[in-house]
N, C-alpha and C. Protein backbone atom coordinates (compact mmCIF):
# COMPACT_ATOMS: atom_id res chain seq x y z
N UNK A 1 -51.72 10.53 43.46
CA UNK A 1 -51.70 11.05 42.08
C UNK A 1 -52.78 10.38 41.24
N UNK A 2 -52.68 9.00 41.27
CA UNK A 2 -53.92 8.08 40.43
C UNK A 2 -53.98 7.23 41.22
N UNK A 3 -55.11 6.33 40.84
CA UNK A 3 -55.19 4.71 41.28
C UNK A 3 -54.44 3.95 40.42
N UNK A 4 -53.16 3.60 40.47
CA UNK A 4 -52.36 2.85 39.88
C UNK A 4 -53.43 1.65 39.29
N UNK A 5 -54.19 0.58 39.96
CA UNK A 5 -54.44 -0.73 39.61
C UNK A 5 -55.58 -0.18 38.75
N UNK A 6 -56.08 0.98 39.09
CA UNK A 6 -57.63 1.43 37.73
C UNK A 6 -57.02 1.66 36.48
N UNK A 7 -56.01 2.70 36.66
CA UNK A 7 -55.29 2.89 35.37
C UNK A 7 -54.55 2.01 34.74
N UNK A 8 -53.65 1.25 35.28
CA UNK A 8 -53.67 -0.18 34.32
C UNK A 8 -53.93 -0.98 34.01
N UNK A 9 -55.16 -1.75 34.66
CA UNK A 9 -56.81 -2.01 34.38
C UNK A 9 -57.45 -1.18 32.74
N UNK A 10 -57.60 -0.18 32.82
CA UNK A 10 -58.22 0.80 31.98
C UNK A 10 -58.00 0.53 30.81
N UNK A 11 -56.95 0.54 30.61
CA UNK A 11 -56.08 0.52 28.90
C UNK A 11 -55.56 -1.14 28.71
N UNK A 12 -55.95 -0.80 27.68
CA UNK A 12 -55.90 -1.80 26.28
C UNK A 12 -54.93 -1.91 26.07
N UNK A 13 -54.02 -3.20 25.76
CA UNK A 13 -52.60 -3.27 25.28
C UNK A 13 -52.62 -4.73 23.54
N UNK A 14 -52.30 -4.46 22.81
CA UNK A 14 -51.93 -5.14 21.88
C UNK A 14 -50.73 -4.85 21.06
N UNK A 15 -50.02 -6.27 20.48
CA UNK A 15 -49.20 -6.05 20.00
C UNK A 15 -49.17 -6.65 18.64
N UNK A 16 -48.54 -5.76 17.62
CA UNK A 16 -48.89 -6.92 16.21
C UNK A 16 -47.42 -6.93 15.11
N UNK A 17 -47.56 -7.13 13.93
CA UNK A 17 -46.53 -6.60 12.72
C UNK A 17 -47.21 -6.11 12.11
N UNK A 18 -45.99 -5.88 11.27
CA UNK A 18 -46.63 -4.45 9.73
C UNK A 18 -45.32 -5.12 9.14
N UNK A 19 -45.38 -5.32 7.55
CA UNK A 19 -44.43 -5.25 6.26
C UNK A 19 -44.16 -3.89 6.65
N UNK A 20 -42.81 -3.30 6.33
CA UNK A 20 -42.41 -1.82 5.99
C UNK A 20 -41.60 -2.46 5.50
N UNK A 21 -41.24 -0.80 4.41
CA UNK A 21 -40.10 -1.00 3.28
C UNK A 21 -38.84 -0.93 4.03
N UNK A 22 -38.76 -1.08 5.12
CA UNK A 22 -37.36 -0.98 6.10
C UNK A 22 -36.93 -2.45 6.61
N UNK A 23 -37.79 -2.69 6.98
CA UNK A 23 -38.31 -4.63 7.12
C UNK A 23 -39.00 -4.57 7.95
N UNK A 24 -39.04 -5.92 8.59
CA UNK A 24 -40.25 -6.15 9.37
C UNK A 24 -40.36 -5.23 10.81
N UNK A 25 -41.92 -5.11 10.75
CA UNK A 25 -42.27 -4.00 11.74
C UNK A 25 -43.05 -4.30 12.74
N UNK A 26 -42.68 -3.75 13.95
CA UNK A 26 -43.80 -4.43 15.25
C UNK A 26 -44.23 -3.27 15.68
N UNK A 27 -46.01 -3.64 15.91
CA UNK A 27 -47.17 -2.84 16.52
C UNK A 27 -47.33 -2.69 17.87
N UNK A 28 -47.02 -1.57 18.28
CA UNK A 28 -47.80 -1.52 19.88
C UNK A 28 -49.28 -0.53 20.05
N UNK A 29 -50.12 -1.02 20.13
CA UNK A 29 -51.14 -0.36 20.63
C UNK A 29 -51.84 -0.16 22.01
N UNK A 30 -52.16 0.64 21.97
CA UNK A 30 -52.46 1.24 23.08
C UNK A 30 -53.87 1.92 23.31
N UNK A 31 -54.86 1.69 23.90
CA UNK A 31 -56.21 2.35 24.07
C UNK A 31 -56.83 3.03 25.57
N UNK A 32 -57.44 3.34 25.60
CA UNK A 32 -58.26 4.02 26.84
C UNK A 32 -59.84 4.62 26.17
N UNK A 33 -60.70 4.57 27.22
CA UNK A 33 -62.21 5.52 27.22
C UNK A 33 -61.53 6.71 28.11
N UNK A 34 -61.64 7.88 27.43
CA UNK A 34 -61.60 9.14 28.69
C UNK A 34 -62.91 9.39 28.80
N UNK A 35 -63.11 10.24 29.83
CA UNK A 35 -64.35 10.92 30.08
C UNK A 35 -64.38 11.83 29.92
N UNK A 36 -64.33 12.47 28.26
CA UNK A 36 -64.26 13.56 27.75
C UNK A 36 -65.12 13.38 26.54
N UNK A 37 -65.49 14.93 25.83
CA UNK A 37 -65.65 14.78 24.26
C UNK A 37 -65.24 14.33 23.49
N UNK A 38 -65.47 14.14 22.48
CA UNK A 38 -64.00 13.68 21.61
C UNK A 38 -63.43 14.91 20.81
N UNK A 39 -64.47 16.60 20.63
CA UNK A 39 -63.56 17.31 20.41
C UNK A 39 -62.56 18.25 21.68
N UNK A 40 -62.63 17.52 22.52
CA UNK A 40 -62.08 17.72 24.12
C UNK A 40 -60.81 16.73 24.19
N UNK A 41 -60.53 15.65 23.55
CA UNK A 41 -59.63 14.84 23.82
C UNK A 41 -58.65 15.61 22.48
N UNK A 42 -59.48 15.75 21.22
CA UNK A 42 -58.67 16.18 20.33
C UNK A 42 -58.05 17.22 20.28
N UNK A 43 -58.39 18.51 20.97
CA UNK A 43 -57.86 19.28 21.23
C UNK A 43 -56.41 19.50 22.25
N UNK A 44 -56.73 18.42 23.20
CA UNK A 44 -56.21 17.96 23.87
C UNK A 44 -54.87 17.39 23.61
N UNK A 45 -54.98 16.88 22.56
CA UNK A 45 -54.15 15.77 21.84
C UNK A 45 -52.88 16.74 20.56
N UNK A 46 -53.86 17.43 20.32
CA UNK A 46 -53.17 18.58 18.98
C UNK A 46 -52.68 19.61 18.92
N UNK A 47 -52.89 20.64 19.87
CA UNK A 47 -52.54 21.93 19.86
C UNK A 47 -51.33 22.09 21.21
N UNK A 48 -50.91 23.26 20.68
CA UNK A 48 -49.45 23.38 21.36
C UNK A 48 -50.06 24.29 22.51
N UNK A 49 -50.65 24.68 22.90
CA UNK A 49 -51.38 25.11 23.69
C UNK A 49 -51.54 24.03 25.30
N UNK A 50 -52.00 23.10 24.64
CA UNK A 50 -52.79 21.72 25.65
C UNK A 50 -51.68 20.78 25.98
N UNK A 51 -50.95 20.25 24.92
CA UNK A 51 -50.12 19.29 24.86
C UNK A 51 -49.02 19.18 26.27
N UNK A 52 -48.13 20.33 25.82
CA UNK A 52 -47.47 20.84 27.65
C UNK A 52 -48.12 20.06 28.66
N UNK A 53 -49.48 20.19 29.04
CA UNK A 53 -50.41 20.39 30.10
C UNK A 53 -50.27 18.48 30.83
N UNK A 54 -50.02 17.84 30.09
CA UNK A 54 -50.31 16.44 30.15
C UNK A 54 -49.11 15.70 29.61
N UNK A 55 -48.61 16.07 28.56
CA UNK A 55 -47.35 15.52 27.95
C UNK A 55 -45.99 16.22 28.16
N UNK A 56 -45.20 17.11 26.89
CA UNK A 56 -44.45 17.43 26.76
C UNK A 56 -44.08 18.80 26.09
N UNK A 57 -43.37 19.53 26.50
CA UNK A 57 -43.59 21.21 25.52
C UNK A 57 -43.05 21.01 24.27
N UNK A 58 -44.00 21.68 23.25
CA UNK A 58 -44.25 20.60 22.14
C UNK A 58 -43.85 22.90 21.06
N UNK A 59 -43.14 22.20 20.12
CA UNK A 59 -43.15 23.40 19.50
C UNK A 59 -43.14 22.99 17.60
N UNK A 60 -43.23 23.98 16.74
CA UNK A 60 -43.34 23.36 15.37
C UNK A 60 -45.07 23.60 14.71
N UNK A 61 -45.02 23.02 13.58
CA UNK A 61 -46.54 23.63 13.04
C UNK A 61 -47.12 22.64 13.01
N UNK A 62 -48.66 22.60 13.73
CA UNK A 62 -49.19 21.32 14.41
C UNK A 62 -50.19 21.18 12.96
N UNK A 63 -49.85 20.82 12.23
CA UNK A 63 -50.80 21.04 10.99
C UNK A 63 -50.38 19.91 10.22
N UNK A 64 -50.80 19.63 8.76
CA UNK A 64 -50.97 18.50 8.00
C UNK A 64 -49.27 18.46 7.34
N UNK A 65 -48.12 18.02 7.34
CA UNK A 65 -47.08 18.31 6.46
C UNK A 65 -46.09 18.99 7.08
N UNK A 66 -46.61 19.55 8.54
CA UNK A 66 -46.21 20.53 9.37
C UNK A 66 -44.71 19.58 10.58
N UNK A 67 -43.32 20.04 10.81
CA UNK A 67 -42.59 19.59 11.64
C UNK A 67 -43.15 19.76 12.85
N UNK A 68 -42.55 18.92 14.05
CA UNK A 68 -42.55 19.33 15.49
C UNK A 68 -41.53 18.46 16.17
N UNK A 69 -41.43 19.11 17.41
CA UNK A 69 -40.17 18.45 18.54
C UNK A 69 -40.57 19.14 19.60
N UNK A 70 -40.59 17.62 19.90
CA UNK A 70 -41.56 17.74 21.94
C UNK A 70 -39.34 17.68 22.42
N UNK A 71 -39.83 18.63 23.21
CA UNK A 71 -39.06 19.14 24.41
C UNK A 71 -38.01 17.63 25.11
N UNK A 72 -36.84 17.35 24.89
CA UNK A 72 -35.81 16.29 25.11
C UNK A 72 -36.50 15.02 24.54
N UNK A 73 -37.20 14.97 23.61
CA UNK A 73 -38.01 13.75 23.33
C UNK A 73 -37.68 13.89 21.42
N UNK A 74 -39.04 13.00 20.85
CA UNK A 74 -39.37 12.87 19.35
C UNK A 74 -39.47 14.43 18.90
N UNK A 75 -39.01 14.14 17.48
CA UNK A 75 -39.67 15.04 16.52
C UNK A 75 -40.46 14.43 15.39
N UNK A 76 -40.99 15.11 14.70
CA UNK A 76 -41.55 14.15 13.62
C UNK A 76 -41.73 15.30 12.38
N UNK A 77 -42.99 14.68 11.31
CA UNK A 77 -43.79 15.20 10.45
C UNK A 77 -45.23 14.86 10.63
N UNK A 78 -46.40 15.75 10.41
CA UNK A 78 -47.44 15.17 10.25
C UNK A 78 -48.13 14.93 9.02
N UNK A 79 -48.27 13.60 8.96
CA UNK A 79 -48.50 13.06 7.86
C UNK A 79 -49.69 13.14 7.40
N UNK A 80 -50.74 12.85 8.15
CA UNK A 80 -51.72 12.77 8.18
C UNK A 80 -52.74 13.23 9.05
N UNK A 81 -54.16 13.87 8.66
CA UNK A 81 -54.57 14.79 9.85
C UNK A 81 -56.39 15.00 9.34
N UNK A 82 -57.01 14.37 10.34
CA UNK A 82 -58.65 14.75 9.47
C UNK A 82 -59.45 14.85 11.30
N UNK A 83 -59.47 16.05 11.33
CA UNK A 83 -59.98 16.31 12.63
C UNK A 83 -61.60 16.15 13.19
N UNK A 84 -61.99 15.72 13.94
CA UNK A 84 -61.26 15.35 15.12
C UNK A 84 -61.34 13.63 15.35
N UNK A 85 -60.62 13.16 14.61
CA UNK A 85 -60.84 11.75 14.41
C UNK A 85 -59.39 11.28 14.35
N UNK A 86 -58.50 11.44 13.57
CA UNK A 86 -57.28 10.82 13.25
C UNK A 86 -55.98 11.52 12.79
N UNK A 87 -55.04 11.33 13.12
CA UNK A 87 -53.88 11.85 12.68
C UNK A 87 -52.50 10.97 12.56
N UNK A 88 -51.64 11.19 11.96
CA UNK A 88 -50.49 10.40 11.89
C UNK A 88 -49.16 11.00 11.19
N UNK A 89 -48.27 10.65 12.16
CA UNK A 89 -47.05 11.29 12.08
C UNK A 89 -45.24 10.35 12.23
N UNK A 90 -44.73 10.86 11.59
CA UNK A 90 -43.51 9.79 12.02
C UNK A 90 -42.94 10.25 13.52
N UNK A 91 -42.15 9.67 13.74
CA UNK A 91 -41.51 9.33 15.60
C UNK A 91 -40.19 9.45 15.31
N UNK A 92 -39.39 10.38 15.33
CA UNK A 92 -38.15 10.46 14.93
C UNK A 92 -37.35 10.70 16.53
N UNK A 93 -36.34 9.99 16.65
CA UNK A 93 -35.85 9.93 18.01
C UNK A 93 -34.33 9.13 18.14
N UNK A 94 -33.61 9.95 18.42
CA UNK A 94 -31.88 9.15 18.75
C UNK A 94 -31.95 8.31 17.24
N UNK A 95 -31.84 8.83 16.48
CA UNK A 95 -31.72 8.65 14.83
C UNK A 95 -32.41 7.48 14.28
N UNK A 96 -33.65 7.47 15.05
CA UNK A 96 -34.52 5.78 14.43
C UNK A 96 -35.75 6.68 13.91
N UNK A 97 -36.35 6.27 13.09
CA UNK A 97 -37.36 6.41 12.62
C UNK A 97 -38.49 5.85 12.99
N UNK A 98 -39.70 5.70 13.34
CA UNK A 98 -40.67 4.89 13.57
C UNK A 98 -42.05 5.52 13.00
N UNK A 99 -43.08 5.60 13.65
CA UNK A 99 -44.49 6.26 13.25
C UNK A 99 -45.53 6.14 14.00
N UNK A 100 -46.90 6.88 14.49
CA UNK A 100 -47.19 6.72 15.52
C UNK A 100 -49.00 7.17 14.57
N UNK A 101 -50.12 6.36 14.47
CA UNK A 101 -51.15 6.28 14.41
C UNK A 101 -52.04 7.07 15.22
N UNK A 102 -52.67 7.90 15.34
CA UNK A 102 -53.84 8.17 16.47
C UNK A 102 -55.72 8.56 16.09
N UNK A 103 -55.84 7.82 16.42
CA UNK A 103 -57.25 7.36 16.39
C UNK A 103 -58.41 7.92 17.47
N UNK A 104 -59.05 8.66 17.23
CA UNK A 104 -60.17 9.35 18.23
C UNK A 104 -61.60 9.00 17.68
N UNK A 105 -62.84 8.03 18.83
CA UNK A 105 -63.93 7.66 18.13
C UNK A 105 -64.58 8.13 19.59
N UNK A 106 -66.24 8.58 19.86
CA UNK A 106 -66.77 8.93 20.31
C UNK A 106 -67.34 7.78 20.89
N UNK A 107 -67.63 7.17 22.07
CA UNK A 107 -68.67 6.09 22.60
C UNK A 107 -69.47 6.89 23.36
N UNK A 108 -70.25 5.98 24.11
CA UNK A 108 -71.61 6.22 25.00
C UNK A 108 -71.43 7.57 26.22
N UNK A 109 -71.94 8.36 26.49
CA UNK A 109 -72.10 9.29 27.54
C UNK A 109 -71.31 10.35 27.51
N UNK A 110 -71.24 10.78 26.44
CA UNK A 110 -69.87 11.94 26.47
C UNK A 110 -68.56 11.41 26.31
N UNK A 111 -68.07 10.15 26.64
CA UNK A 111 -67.07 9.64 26.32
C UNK A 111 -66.00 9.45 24.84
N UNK A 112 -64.48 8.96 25.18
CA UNK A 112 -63.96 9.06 24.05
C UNK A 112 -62.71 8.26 24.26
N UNK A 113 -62.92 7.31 23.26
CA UNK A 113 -61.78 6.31 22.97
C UNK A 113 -60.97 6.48 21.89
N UNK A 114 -59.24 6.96 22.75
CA UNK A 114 -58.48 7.30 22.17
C UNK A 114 -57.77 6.04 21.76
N UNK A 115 -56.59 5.74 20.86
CA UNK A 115 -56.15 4.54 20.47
C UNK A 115 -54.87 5.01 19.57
N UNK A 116 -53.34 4.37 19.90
CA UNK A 116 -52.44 5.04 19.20
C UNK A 116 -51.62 3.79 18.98
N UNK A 117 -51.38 3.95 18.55
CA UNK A 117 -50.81 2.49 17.50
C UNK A 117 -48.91 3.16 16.75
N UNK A 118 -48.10 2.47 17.77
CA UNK A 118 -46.90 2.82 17.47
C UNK A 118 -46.49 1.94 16.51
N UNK A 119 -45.87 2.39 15.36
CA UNK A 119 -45.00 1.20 14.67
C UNK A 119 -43.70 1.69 14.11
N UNK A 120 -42.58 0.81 14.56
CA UNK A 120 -41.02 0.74 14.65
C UNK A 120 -40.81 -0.67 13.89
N UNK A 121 -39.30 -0.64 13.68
CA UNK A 121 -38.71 -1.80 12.72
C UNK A 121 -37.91 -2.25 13.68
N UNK A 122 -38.52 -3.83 13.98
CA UNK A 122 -37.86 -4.70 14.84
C UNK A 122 -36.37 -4.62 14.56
N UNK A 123 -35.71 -3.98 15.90
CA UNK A 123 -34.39 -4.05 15.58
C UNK A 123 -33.87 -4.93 17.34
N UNK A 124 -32.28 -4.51 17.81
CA UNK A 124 -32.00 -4.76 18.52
C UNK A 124 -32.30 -4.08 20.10
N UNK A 125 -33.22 -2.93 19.94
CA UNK A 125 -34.16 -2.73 20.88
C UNK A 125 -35.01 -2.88 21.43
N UNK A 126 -35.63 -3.58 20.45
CA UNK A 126 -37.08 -4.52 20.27
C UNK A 126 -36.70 -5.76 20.85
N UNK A 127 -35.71 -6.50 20.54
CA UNK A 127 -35.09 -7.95 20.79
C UNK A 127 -34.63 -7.54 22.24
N UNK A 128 -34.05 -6.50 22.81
CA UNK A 128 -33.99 -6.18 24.20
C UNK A 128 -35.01 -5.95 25.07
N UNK A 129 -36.04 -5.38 25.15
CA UNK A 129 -37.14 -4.80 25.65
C UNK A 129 -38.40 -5.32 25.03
N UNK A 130 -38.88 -5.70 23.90
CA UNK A 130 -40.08 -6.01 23.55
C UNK A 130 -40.62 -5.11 23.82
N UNK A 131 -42.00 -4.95 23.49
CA UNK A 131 -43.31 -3.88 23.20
C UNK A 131 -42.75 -2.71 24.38
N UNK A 132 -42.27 -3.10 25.36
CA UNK A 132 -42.49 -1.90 26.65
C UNK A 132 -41.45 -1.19 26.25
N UNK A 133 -40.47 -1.19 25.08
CA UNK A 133 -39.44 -0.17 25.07
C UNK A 133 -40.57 0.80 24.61
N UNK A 134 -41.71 0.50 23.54
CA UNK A 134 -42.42 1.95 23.47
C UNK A 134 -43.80 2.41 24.31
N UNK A 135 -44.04 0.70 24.58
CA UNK A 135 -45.75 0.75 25.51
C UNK A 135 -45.51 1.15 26.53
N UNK A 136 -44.51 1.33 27.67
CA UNK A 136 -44.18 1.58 28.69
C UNK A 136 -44.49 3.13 28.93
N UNK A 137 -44.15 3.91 27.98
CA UNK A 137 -43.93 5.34 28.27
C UNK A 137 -44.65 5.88 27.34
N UNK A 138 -45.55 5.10 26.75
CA UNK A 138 -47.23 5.19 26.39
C UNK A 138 -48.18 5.07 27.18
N UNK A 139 -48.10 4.25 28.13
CA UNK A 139 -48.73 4.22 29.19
C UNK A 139 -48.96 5.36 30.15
N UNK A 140 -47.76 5.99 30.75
CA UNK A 140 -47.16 6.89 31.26
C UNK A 140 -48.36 8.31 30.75
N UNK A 141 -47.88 8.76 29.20
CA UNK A 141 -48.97 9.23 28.55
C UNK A 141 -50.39 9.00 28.82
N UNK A 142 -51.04 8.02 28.57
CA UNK A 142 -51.91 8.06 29.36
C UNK A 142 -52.58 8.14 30.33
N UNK A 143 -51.69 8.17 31.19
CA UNK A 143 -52.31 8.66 32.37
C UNK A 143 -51.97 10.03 32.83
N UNK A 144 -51.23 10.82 32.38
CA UNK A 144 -51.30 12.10 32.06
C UNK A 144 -52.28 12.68 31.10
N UNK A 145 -52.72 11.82 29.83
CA UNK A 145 -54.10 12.83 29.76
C UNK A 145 -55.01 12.27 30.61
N UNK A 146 -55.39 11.03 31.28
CA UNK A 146 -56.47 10.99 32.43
C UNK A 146 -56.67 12.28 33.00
N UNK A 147 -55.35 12.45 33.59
CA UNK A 147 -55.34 13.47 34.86
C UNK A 147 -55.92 14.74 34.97
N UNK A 148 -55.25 15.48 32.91
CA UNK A 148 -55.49 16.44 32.65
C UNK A 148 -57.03 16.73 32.30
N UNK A 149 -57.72 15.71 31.70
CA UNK A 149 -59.31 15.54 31.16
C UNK A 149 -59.72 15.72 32.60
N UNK A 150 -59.51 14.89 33.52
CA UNK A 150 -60.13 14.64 34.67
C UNK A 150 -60.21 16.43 35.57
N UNK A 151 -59.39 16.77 35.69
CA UNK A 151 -59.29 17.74 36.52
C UNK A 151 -59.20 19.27 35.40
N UNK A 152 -58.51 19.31 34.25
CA UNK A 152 -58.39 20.65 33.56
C UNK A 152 -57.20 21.75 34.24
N UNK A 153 -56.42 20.68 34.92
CA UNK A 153 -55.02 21.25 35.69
C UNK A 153 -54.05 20.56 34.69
N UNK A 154 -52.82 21.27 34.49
CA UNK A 154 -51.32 20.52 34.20
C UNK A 154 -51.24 19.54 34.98
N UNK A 155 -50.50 19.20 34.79
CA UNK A 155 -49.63 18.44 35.20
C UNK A 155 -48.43 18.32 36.32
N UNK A 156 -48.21 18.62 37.62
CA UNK A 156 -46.63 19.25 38.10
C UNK A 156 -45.89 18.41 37.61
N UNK A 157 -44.84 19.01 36.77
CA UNK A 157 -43.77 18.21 35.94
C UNK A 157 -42.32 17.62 37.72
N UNK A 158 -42.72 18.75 38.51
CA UNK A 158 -41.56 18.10 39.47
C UNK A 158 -41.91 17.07 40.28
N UNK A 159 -43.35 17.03 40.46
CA UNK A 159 -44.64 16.39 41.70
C UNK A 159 -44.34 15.08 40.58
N UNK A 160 -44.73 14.81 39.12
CA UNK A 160 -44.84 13.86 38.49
C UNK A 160 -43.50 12.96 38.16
N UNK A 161 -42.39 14.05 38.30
CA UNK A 161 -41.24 13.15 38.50
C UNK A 161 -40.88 12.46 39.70
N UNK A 162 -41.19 13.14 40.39
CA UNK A 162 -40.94 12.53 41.98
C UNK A 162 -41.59 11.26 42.35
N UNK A 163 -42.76 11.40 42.13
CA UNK A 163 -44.07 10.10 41.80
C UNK A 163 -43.13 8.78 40.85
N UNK A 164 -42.20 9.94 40.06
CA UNK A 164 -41.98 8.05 38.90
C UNK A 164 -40.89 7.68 39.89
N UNK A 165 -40.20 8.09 40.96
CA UNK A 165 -39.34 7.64 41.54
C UNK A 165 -39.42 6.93 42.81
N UNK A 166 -40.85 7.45 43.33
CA UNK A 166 -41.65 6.71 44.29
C UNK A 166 -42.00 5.21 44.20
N UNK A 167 -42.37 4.19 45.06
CA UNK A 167 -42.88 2.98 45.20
C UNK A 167 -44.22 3.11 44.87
N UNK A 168 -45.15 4.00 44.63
CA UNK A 168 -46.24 4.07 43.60
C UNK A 168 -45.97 3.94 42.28
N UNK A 169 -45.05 5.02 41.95
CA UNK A 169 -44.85 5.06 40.47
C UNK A 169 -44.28 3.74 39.96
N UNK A 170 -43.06 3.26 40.68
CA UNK A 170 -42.64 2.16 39.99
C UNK A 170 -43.27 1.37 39.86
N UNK A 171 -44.49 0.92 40.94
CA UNK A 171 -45.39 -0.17 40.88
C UNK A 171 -46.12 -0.28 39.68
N UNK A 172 -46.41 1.24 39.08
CA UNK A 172 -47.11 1.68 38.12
C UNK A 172 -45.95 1.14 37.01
N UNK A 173 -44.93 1.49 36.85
CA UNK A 173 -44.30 0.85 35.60
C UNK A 173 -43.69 -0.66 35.75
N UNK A 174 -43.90 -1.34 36.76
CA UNK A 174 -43.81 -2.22 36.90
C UNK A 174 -45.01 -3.13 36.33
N UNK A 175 -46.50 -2.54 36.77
CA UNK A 175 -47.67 -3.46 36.13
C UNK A 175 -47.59 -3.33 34.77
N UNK A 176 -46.94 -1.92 34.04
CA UNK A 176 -47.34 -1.78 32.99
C UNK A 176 -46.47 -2.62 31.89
N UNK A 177 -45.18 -2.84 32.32
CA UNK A 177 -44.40 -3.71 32.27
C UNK A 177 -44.90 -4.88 31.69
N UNK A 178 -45.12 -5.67 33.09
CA UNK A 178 -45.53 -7.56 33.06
C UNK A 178 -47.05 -7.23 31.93
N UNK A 179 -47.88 -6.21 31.77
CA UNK A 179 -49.40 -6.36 30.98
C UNK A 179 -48.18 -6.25 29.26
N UNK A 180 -47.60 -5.62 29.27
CA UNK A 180 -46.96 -5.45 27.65
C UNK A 180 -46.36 -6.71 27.43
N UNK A 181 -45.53 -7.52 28.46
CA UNK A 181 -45.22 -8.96 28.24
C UNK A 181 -45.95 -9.80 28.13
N UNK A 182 -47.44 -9.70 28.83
CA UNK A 182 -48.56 -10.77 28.53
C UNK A 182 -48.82 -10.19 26.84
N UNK A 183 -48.96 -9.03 26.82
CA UNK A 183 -49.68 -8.93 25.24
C UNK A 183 -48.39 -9.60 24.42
N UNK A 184 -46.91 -9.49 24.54
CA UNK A 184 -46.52 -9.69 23.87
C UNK A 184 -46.72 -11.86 23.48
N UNK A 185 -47.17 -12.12 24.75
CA UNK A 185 -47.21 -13.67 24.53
C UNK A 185 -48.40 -13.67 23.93
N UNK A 186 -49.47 -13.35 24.13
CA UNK A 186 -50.53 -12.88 23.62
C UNK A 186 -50.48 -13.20 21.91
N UNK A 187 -49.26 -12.27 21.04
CA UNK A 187 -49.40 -11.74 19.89
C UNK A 187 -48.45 -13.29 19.42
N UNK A 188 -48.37 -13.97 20.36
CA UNK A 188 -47.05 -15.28 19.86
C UNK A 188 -46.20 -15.23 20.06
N UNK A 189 -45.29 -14.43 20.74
CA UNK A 189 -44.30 -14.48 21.50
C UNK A 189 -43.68 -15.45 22.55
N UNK A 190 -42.52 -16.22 22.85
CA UNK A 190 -42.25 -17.37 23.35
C UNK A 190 -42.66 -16.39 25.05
N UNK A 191 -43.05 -17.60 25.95
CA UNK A 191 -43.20 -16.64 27.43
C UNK A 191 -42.35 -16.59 27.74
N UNK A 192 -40.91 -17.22 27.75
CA UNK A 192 -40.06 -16.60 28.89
C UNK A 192 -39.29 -15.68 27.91
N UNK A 193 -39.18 -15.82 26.74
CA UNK A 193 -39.00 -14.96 25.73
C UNK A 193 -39.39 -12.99 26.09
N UNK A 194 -40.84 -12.97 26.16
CA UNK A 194 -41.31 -12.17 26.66
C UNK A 194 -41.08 -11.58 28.08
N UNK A 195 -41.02 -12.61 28.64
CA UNK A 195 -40.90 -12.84 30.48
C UNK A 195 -39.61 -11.78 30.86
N UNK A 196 -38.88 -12.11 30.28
CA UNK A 196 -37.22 -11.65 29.94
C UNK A 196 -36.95 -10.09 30.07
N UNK A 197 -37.78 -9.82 28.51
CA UNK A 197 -37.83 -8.60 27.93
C UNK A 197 -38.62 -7.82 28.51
N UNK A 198 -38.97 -8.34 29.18
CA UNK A 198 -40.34 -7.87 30.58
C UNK A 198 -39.74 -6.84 31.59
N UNK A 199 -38.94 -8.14 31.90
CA UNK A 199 -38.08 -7.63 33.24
C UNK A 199 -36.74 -6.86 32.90
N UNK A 200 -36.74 -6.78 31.71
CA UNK A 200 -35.12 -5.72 31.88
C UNK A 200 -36.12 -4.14 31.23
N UNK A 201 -37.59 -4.37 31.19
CA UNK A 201 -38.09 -2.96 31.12
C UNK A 201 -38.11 -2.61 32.08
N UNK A 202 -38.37 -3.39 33.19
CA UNK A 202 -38.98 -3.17 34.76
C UNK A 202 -37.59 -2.25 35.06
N UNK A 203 -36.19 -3.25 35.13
CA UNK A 203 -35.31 -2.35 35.98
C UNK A 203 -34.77 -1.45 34.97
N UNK A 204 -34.96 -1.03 33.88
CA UNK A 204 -35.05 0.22 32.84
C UNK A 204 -35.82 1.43 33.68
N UNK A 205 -36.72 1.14 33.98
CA UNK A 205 -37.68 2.23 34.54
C UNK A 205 -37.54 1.99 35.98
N UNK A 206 -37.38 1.18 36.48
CA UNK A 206 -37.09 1.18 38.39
C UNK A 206 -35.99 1.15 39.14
N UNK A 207 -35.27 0.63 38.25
CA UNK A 207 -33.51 0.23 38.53
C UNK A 207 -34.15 -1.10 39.58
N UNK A 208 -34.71 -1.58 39.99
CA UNK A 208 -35.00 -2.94 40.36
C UNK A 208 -34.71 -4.29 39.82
């Protein structure tokens, strides 16, 4: 399906805070270069058309102010929207609120560095899991649009589940795992602190 060790190699992981009027808030970011346009990634990224193809079947008005709800997942609002560069929307999911940044800048050769920046209010999910309750299955995302940029095929939603249940896939959420616990020591986080919250993402996503 991928090269597991390129793709989590590839992407960028950081973790930070934000003040919110809810209280204190923790950052997960997330980056990649595709080897696309950047009005190729954005399109990619926005329309209900594309989205399916790589992510999730996505329905609602993909526009500035506009609702949506991806298919057993988030709904949100879009808050913000200046194409083909940036957009931002809240993350509404099992009654939490959060918000999700996305950032599109053009580099060298046709290329395009996407960058999405989740932010949630440290609660008792956060204190369970650390960054990978949301970087984990951000990750995931990303390498579903790899696939889709790369080739201009969907996705097989049954081929791609089967894969997360495989000793590839888990390996894959396993690295992606221990890299969100280094960022989280990274950002100041105690290590076994992190170490911890590491490993109960691992058997979250592997049962391992």
């Amino acid at each position: 399906m991928i090269d597991v060790d390129k793709q989590i190699d590839a992407v960028s992981r950081q973790v930070g805070s934000r003040d919110l009027e809810e209280g204190q808030g923790r950052t997960v970011i997330i980056s990649q270069i595709m080897d696309a346009e950047l009005e190729d990634v954005w399109e990619a990224c926005t329309t209900e058309e594309h989205i399916p193809k790589w992510f999730l079947p996505i329905t609602g008005e993909l526009e500035l102010g506009g609702r949506f709800q991806l298919e057993g997942n988030a709904s949100g609002t879009i808050q913000r929207c200046d194409p083909p560069e940036e957009f931002d929307a809240t993350w509404e999911f099992a009654e939490n609120m959060s918000w999700i940044e996305v950032r599109l800048s053009a580099v060298d050769d046709g290329q395009t560095r996407i960058q999405l920046k989740h932010i949630a209010v440290e609660d008792e999910h956060w204190a369970e899991y650390g960054p990978g309750a949301t970087g984990v299955g951000w990750d995931g995302a990303m390498m579903g649009l790899v696939l889709y940029l790369r080739t201009g095929q969907p996705v097989d939603r049954e081929e791609a589940y089967a894969w997360m249940a495989s000793e590839e896939g888990k390996r894959f959420y396993t690295l992606s795992s221990e890299r969100w616990g280094e960022a989280h020591v990274a950002a100041g986080e105690d290590e076994a602190s992190a170490k911890a919250a590491a490993e109960r993402t691992i058997r979250f996503y592997t049962g391992n």
